[in-house]
C-alpha atoms as a PDB file:
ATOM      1  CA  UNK A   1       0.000   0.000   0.000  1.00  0.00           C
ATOM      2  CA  UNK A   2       1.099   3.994  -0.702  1.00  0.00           C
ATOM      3  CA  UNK A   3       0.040   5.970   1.738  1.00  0.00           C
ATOM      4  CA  UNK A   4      -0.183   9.851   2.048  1.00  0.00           C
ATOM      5  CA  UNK A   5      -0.282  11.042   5.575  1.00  0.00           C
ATOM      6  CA  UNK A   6      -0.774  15.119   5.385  1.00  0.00           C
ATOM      7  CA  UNK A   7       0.802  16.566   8.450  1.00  0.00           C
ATOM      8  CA  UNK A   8       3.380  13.683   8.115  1.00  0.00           C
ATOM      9  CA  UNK A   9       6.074  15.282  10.368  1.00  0.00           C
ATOM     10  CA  UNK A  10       4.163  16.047  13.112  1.00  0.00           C
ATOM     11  CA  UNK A  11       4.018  14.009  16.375  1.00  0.00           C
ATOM     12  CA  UNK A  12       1.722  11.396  15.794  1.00  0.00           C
ATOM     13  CA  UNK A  13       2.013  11.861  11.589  1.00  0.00           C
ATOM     14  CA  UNK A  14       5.915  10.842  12.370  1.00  0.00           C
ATOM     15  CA  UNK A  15       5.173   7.805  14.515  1.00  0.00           C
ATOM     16  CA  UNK A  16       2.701   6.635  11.612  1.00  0.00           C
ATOM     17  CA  UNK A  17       5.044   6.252   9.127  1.00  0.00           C
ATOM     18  CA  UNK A  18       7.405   4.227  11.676  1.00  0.00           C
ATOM     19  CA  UNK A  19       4.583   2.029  12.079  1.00  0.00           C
ATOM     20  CA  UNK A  20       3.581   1.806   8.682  1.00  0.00           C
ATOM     21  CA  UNK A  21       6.952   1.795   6.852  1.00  0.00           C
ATOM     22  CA  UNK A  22       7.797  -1.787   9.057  1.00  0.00           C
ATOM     23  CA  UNK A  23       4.664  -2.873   7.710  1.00  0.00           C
ATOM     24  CA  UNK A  24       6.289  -2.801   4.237  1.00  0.00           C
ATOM     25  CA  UNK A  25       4.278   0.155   2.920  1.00  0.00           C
ATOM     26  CA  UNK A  26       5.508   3.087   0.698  1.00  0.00           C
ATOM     27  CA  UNK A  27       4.747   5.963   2.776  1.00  0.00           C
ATOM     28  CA  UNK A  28       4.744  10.518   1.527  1.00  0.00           C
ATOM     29  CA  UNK A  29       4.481  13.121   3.756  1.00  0.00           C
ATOM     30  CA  UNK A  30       3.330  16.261   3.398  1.00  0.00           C
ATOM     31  CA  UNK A  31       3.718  18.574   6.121  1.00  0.00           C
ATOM     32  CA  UNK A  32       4.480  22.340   6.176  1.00  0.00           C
ATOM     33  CA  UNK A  33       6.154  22.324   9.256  1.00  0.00           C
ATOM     34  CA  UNK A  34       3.940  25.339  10.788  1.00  0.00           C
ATOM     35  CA  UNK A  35       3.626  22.769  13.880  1.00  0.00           C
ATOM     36  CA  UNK A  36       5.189  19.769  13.151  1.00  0.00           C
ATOM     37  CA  UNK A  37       9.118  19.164  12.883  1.00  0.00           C
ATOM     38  CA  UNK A  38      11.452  17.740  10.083  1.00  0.00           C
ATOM     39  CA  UNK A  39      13.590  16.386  13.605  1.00  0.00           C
ATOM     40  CA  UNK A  40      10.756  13.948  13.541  1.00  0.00           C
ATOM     41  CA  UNK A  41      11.812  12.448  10.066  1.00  0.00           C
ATOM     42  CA  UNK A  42      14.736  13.084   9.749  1.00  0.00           C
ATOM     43  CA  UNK A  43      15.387   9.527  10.779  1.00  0.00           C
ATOM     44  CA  UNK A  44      13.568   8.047   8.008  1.00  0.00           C
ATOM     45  CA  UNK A  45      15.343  10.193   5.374  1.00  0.00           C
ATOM     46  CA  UNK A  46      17.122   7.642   2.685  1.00  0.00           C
ATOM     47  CA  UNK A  47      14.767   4.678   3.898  1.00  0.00           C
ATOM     48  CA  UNK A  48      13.399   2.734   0.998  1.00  0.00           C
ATOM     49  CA  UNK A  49       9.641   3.071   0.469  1.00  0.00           C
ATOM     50  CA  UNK A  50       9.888   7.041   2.307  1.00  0.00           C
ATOM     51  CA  UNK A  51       9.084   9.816   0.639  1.00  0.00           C
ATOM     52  CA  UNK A  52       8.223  13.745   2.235  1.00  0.00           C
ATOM     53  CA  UNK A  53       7.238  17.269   0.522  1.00  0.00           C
ATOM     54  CA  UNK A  54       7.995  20.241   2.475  1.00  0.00           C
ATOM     55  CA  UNK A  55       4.152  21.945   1.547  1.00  0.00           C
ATOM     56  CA  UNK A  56       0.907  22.610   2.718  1.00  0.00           C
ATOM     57  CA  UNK A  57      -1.721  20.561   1.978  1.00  0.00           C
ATOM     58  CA  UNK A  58      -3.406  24.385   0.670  1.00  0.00           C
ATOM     59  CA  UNK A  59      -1.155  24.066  -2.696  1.00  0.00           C
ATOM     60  CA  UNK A  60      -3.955  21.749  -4.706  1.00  0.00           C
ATOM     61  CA  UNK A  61      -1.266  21.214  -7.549  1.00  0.00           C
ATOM     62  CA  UNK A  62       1.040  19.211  -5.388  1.00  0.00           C
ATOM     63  CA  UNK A  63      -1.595  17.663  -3.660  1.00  0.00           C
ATOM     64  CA  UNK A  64      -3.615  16.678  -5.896  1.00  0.00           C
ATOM     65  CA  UNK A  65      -0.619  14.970  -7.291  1.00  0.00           C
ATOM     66  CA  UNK A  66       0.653  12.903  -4.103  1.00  0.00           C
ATOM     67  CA  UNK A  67      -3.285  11.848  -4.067  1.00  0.00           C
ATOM     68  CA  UNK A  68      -3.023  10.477  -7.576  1.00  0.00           C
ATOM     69  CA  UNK A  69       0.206   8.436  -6.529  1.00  0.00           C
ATOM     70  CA  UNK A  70      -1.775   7.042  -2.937  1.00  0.00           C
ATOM     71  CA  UNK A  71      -3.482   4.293  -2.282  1.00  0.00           C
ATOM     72  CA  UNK A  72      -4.935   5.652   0.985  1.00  0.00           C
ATOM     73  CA  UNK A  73      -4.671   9.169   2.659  1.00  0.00           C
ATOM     74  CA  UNK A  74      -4.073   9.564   6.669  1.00  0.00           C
ATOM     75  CA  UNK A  75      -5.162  13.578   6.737  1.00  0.00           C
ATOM     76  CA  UNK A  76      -3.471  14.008  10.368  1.00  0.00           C
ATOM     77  CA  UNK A  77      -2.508  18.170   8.944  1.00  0.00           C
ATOM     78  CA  UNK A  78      -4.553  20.535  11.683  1.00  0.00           C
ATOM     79  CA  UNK A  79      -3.965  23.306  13.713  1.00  0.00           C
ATOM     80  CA  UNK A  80      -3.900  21.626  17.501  1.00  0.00           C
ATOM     81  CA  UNK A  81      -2.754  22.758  20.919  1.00  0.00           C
ATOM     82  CA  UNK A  82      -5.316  24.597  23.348  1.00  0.00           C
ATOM     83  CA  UNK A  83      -2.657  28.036  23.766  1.00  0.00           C
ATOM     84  CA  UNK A  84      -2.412  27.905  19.487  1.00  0.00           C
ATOM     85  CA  UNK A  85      -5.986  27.532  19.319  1.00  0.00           C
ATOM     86  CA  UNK A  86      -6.866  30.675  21.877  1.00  0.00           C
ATOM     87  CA  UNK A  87      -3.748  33.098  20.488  1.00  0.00           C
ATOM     88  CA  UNK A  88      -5.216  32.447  16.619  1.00  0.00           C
ATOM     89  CA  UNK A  89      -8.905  31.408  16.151  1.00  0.00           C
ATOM     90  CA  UNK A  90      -8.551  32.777  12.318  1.00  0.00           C
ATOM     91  CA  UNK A  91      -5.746  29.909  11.927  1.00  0.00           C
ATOM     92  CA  UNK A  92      -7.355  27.276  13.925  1.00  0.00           C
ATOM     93  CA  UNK A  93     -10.227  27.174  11.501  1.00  0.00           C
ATOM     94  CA  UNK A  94      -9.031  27.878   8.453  1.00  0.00           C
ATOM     95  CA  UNK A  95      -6.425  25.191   8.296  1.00  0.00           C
ATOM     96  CA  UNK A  96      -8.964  22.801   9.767  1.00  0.00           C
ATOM     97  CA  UNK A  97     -11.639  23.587   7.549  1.00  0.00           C
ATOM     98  CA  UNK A  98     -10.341  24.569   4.243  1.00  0.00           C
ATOM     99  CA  UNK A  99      -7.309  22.021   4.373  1.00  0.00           C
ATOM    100  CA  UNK A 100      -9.486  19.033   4.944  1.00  0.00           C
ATOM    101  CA  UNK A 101     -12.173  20.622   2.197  1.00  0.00           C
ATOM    102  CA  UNK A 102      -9.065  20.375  -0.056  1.00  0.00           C
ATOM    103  CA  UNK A 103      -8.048  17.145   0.887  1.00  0.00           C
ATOM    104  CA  UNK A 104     -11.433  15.072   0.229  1.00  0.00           C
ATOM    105  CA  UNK A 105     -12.202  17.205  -2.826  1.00  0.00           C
ATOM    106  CA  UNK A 106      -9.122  15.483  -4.477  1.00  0.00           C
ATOM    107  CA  UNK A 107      -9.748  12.325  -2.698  1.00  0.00           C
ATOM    108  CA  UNK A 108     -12.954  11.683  -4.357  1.00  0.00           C
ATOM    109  CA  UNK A 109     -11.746  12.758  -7.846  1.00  0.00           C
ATOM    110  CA  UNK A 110      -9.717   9.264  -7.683  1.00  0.00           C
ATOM    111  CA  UNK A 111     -12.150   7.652  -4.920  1.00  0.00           C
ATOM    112  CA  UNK A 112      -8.927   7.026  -2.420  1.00  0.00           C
ATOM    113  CA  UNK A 113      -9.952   5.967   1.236  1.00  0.00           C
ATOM    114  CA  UNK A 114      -9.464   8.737   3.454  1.00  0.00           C
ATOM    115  CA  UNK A 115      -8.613   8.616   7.497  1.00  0.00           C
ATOM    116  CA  UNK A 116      -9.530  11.876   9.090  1.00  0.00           C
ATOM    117  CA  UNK A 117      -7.997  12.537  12.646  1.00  0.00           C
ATOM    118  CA  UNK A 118     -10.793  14.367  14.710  1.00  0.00           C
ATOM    119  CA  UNK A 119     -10.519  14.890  18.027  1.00  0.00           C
ATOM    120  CA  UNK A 120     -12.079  14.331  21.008  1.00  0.00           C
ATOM    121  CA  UNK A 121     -12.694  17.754  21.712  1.00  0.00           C
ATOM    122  CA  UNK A 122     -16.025  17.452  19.386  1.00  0.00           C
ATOM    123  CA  UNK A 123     -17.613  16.407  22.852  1.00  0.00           C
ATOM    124  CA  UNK A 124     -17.175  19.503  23.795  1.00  0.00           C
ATOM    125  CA  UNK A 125     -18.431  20.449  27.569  1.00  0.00           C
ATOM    126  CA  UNK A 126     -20.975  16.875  27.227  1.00  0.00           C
ATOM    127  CA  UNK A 127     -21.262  15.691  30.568  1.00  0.00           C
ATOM    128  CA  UNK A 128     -22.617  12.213  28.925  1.00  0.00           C
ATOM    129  CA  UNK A 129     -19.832  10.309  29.925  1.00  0.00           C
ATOM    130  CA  UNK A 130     -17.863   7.871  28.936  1.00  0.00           C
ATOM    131  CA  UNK A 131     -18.418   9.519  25.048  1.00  0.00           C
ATOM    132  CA  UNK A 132     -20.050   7.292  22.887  1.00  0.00           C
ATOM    133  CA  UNK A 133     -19.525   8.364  18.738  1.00  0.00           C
ATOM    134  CA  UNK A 134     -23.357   8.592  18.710  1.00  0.00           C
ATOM    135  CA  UNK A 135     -23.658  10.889  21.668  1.00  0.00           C
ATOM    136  CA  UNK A 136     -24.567  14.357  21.297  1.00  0.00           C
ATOM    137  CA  UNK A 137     -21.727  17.461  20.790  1.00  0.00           C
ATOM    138  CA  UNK A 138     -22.297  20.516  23.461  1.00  0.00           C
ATOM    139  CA  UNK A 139     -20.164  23.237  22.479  1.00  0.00           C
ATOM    140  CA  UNK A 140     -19.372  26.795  24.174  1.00  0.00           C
ATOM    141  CA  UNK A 141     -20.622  29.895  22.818  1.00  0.00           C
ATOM    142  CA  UNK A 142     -18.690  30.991  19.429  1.00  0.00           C
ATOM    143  CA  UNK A 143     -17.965  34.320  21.730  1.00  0.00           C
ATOM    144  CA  UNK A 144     -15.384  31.714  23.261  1.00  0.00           C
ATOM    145  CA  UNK A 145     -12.460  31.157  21.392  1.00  0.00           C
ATOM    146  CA  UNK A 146     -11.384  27.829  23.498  1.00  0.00           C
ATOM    147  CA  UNK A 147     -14.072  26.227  21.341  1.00  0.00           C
ATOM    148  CA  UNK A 148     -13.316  27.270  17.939  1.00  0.00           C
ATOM    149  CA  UNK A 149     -11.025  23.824  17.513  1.00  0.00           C
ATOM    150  CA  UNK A 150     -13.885  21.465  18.503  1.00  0.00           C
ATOM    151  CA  UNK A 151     -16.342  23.018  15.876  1.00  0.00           C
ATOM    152  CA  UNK A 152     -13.595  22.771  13.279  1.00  0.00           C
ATOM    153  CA  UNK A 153     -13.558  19.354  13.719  1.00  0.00           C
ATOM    154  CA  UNK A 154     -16.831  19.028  14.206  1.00  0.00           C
ATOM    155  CA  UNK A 155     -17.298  20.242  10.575  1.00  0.00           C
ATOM    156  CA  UNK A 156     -14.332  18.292   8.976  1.00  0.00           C
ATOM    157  CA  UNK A 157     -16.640  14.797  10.425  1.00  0.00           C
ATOM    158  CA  UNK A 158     -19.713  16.636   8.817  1.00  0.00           C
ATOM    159  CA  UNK A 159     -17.966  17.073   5.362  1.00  0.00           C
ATOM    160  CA  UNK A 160     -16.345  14.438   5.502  1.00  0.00           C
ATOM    161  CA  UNK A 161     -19.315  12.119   6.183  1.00  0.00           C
ATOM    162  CA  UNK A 162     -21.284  14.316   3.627  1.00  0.00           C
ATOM    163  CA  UNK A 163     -18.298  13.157   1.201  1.00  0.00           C
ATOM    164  CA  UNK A 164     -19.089   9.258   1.728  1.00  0.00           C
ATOM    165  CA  UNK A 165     -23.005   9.969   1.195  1.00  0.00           C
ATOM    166  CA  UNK A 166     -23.220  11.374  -1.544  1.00  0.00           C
ATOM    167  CA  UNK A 167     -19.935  11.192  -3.419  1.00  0.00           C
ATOM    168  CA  UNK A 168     -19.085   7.846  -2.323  1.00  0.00           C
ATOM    169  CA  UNK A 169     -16.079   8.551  -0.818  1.00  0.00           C
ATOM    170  CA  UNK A 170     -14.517   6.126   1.489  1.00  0.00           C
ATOM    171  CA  UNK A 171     -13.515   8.001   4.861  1.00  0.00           C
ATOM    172  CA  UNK A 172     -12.985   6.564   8.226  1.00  0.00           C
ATOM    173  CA  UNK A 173     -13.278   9.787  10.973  1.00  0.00           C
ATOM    174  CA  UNK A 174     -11.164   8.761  14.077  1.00  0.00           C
ATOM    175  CA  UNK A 175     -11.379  10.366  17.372  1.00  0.00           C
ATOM    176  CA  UNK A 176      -8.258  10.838  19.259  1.00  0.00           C
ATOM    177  CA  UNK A 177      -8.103  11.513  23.005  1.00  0.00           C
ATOM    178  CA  UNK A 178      -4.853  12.820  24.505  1.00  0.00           C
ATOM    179  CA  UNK A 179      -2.796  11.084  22.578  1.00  0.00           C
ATOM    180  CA  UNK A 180       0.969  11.379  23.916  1.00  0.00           C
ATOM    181  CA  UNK A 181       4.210   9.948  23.684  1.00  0.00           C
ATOM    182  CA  UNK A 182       8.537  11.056  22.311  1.00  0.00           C
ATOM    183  CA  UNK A 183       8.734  13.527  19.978  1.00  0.00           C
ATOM    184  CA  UNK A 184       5.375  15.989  21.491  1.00  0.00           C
ATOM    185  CA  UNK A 185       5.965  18.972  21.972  1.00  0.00           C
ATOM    186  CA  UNK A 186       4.876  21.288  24.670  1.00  0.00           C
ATOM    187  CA  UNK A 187       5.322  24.335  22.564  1.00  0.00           C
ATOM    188  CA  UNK A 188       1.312  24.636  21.609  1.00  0.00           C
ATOM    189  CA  UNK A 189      -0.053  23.600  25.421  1.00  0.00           C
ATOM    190  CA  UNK A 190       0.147  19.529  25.550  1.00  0.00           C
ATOM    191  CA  UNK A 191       0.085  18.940  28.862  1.00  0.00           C
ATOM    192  CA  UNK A 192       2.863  15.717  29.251  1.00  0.00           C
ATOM    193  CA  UNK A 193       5.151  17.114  27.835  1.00  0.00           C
ATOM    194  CA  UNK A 194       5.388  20.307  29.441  1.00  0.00           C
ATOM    195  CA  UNK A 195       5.204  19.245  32.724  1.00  0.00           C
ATOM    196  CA  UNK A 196       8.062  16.775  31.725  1.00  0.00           C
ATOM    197  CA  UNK A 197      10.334  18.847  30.732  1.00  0.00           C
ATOM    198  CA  UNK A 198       9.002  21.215  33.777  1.00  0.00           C
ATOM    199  CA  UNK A 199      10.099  18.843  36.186  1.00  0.00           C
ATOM    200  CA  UNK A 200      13.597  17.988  34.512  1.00  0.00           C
ATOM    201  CA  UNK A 201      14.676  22.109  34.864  1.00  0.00           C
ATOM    202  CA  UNK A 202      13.529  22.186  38.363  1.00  0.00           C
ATOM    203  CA  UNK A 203      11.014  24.976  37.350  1.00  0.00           C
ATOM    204  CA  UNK A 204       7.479  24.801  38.910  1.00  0.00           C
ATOM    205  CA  UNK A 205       5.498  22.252  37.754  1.00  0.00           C
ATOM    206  CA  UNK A 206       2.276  24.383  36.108  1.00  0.00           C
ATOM    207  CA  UNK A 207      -1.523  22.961  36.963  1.00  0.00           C
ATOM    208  CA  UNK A 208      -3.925  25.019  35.489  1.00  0.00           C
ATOM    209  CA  UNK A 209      -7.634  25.489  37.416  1.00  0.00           C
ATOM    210  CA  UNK A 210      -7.888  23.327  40.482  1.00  0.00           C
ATOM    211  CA  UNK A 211      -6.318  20.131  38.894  1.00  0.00           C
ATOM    212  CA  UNK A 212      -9.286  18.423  39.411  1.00  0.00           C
ATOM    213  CA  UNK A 213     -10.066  17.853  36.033  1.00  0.00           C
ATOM    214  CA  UNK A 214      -9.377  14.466  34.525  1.00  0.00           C
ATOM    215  CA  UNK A 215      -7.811  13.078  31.294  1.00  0.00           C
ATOM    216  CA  UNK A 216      -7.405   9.340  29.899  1.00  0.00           C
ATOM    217  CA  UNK A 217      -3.836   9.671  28.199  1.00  0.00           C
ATOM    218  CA  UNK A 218      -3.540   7.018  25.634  1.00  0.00           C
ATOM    219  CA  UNK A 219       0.183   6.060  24.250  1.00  0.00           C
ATOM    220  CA  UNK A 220       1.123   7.293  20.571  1.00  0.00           C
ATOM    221  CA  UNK A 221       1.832   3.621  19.778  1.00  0.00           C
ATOM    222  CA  UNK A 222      -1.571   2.006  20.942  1.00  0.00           C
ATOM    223  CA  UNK A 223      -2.928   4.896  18.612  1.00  0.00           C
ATOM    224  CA  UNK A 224      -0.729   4.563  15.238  1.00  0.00           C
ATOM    225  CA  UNK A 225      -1.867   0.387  15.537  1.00  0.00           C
ATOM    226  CA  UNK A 226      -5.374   1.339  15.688  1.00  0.00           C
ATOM    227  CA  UNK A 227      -4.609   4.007  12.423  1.00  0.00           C
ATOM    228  CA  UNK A 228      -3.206   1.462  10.169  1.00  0.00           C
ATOM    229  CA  UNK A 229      -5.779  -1.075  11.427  1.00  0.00           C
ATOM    230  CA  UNK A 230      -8.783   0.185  10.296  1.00  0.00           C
ATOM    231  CA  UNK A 231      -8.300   1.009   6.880  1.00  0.00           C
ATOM    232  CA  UNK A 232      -8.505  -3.103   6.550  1.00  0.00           C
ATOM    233  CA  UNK A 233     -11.911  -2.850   7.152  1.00  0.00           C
ATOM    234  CA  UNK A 234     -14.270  -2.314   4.734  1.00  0.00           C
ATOM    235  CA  UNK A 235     -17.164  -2.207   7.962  1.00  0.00           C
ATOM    236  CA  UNK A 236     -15.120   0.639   9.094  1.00  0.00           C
ATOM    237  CA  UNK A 237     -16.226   3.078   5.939  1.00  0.00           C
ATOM    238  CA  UNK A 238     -18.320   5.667   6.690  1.00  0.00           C
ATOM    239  CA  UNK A 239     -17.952   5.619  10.806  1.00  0.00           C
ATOM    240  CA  UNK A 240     -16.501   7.143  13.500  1.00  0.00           C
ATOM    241  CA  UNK A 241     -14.438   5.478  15.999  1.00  0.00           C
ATOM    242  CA  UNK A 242     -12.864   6.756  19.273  1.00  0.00           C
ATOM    243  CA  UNK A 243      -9.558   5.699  19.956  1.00  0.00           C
ATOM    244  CA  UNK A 244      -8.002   6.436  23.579  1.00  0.00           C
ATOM    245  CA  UNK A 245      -7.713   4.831  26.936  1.00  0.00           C
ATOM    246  CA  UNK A 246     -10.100   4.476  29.880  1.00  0.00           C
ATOM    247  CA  UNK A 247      -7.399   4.936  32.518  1.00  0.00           C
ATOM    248  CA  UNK A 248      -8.629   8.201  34.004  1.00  0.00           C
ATOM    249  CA  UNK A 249      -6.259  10.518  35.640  1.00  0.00           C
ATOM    250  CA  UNK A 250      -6.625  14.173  37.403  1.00  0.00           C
ATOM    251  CA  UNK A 251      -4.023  16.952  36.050  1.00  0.00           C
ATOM    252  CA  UNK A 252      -2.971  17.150  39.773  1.00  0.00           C
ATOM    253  CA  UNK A 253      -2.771  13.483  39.837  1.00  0.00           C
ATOM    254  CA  UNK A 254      -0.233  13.587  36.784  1.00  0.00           C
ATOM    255  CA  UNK A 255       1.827  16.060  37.666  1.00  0.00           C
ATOM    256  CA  UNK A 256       2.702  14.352  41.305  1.00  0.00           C
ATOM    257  CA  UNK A 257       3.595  11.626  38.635  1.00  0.00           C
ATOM    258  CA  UNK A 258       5.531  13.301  36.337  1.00  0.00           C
ATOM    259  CA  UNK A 259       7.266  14.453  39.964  1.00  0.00           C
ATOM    260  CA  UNK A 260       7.868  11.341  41.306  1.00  0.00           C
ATOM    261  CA  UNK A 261       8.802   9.613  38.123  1.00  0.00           C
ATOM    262  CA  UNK A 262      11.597  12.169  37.373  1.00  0.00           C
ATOM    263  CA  UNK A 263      12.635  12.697  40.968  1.00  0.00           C
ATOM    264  CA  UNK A 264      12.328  16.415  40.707  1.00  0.00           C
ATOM    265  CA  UNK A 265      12.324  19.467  43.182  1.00  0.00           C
ATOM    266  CA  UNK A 266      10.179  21.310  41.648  1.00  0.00           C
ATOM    267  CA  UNK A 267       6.998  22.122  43.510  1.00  0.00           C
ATOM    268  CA  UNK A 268       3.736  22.145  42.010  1.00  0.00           C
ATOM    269  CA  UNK A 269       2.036  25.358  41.332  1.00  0.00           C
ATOM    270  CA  UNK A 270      -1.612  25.759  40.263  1.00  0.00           C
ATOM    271  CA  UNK A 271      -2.467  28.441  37.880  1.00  0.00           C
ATOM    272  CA  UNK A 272      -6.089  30.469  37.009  1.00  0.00           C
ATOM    273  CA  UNK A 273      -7.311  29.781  33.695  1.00  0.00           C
ATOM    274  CA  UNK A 274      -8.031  33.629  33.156  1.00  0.00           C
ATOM    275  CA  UNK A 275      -4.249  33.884  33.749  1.00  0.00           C
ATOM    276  CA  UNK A 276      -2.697  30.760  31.560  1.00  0.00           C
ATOM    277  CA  UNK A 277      -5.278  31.391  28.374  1.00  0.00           C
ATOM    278  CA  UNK A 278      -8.352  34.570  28.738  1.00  0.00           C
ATOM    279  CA  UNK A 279     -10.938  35.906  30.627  1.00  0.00           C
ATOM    280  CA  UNK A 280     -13.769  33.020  30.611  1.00  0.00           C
ATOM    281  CA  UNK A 281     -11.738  30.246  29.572  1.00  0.00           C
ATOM    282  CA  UNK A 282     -14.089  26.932  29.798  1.00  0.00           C
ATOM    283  CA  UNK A 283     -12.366  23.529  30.142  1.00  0.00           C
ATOM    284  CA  UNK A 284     -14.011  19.870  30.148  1.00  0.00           C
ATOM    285  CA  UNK A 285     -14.115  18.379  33.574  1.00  0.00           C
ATOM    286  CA  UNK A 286     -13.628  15.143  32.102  1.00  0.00           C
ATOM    287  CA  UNK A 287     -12.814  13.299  28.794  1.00  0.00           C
ATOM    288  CA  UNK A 288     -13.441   9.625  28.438  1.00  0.00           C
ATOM    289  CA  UNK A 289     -13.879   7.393  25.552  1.00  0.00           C
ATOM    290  CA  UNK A 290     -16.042   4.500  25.550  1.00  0.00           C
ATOM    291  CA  UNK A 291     -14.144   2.286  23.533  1.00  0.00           C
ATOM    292  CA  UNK A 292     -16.248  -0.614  22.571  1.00  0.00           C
ATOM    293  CA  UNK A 293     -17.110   0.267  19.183  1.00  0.00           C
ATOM    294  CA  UNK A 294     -13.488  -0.201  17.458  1.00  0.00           C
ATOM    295  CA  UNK A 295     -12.862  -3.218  20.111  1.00  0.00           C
ATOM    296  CA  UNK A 296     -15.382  -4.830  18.208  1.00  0.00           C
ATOM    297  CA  UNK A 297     -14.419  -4.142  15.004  1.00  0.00           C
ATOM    298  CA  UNK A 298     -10.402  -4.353  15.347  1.00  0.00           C
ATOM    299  CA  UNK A 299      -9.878  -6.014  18.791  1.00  0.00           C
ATOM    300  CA  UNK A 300      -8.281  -2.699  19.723  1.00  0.00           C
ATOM    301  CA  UNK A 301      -7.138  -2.670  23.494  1.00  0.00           C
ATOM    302  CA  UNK A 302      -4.823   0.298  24.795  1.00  0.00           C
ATOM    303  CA  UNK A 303      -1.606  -1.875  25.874  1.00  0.00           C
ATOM    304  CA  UNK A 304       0.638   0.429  27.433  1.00  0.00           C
ATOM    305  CA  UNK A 305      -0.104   2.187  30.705  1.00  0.00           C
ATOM    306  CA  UNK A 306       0.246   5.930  31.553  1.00  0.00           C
ATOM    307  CA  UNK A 307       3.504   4.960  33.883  1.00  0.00           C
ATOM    308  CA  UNK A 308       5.435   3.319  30.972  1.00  0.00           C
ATOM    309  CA  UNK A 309       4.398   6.499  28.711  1.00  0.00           C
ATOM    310  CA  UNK A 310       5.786   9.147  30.723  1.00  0.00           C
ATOM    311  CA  UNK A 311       8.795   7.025  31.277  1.00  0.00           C
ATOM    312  CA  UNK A 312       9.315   7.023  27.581  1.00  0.00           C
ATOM    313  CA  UNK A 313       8.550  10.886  27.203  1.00  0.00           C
ATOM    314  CA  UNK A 314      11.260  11.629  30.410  1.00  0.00           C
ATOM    315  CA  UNK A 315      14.098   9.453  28.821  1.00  0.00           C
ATOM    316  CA  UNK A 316      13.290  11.130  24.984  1.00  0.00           C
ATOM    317  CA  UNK A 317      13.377  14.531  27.171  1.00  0.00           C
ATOM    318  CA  UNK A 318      16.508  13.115  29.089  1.00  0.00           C
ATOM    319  CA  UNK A 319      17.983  12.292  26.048  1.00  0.00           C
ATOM    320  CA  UNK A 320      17.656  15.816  24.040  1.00  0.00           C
END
């Protein structure tokens, strides 16, 4: 299989093509590197079967080419990050919007399977948890920025879906929740990794709110198995699958972690979210997946613990 995976050199884009290049597949990248990192392929650089453009998926010419030479496109290229989202709304939704508009326009001319990466941020502030794909979406007021990612995304499912109606287009919509791992960055607001590297300088350890609110961190290489899993599938078509973990964990909780786990000083501070992001800023008090729906289909089971992921993100910190 040739795969293009738009926003290729990003975190979870780079640890695709590791996963499907020792599958045997022929793999391109295209990634602009407005949030993703040539560092993260530069490993694969002269390895048979790889293959990366340094563009945005915006420049239809060269996209519409790498489609045409696919078998299957992994459309991973968004703006993410809560503090990127918040400092440029106009950005957020633009390259959400109009680059995955782009994307399944060409798709379709050539009927290639597409995997969209949504988010679990679509949930918005639902309180219907654990999130089922067929639950209902309860987003903020548009007056809040904070929320201008989830509807993005919300819309890229929409059109994509709309896509697989009524142009026949295959698409399988994945929705990812928390995913972290090496090479994420805290540059944009991912939580892990900042309070990794954090706790390695000795500088306070940053909770924002209370710390009450909980996650369910799922390991980049339980998610990347699940990604090149489903396109087998011809039952997956047309449907939406969460992928994640249902280990459940309080911000406060993993920063004491992250503490203990790296044997820092640092003391843990907590933070207002009017200070960290704006005036108003809404968060979810929890996110978790139900998971039963791609279980079924792909015998997907997270298989690495929250532990053994933040040991891996402290040594690939250590190591830098």
């Amino acid at each position: 299989m040739r795969t293009l995976n738009t926003g290729g050199a990003g975190f979870i884009g780079s640890h695709l093509a590791d996963r499907l290049l020792e599958e045997g597949h022929t793999v391109l990248v295209l990634d602009d590197l407005s949030t993703g990192s040539f560092e993260n392929i530069a490993h694969l650089k002269g390895r048979p079967g790889f293959h990366y453009v340094l563009d945005t998926v915006m420049n239809e010419r060269v996209l519409a080419e790498l489609v045409d030479q696919s078998d299957t496109v992994y459309h991973l290229a968004a703006a993410v990050g809560v503090r990127l989202i918040v400092e440029a709304p106009v950005r957020t939704i633009e390259t959400n919007v109009h680059g995955t508009e782009v994307v399944l326009k060409h798709a379709a001319k050539k009927g290639k399977l597409v995997v969209i990466a949504s988010t679990s941020e679509v949930y918005g502030k639902s309180v219907d948890v654990p999130f089922r794909e067929d639950g209902d979406l309860a987003l903020g007021a548009t007056s809040r920025h904070r929320w201008a990612y989830a509807c993005s995304k919300a819309l890229d499912e929409f059109l994509a879906l709309a896509y697989c109606r009524e142009k026949k287009l295959p698409v399988v919509i994945v929705r990812l929740f928390n995913t972290v791992g090496p090479r994420q960055t805290g540059r944009y607001g991912m939580v892990v990794p900042t309070f990794v590297q954090q706790a390695l300088a000795g500088e306070p350890i940053t909770v924002f709110g209370d710390g009450m609110q909980t996650r369910c961190f799922t390991d980049v290489s339980d998610v990347v198995w699940a990604l090149a899993s489903l396109p087998r599938k011809p039952e997956a078509v047309g449907d939406v699958f969460n992928v994640g973990n249902t280990q459940e964990v309080s911000i406060l909780q993993l920063a004491e972690r992250v503490k203990a786990l790296t044997q820092s000083p640092s003391p843990i501070v907590k933070i207002p979210y009017d200070e960290a992001y704006e005036a108003g800023f809404e968060d979810m008090p929890r996110r978790v997946p139900d998971i039963g729906k791609i279980a079924a289909l792909i015998g997907y089971q997270p298989r690495v613990d929250l532990d053994e992921t933040l040991r891996r993100v402290i040594e690939f910190y250590r190591a830098r």
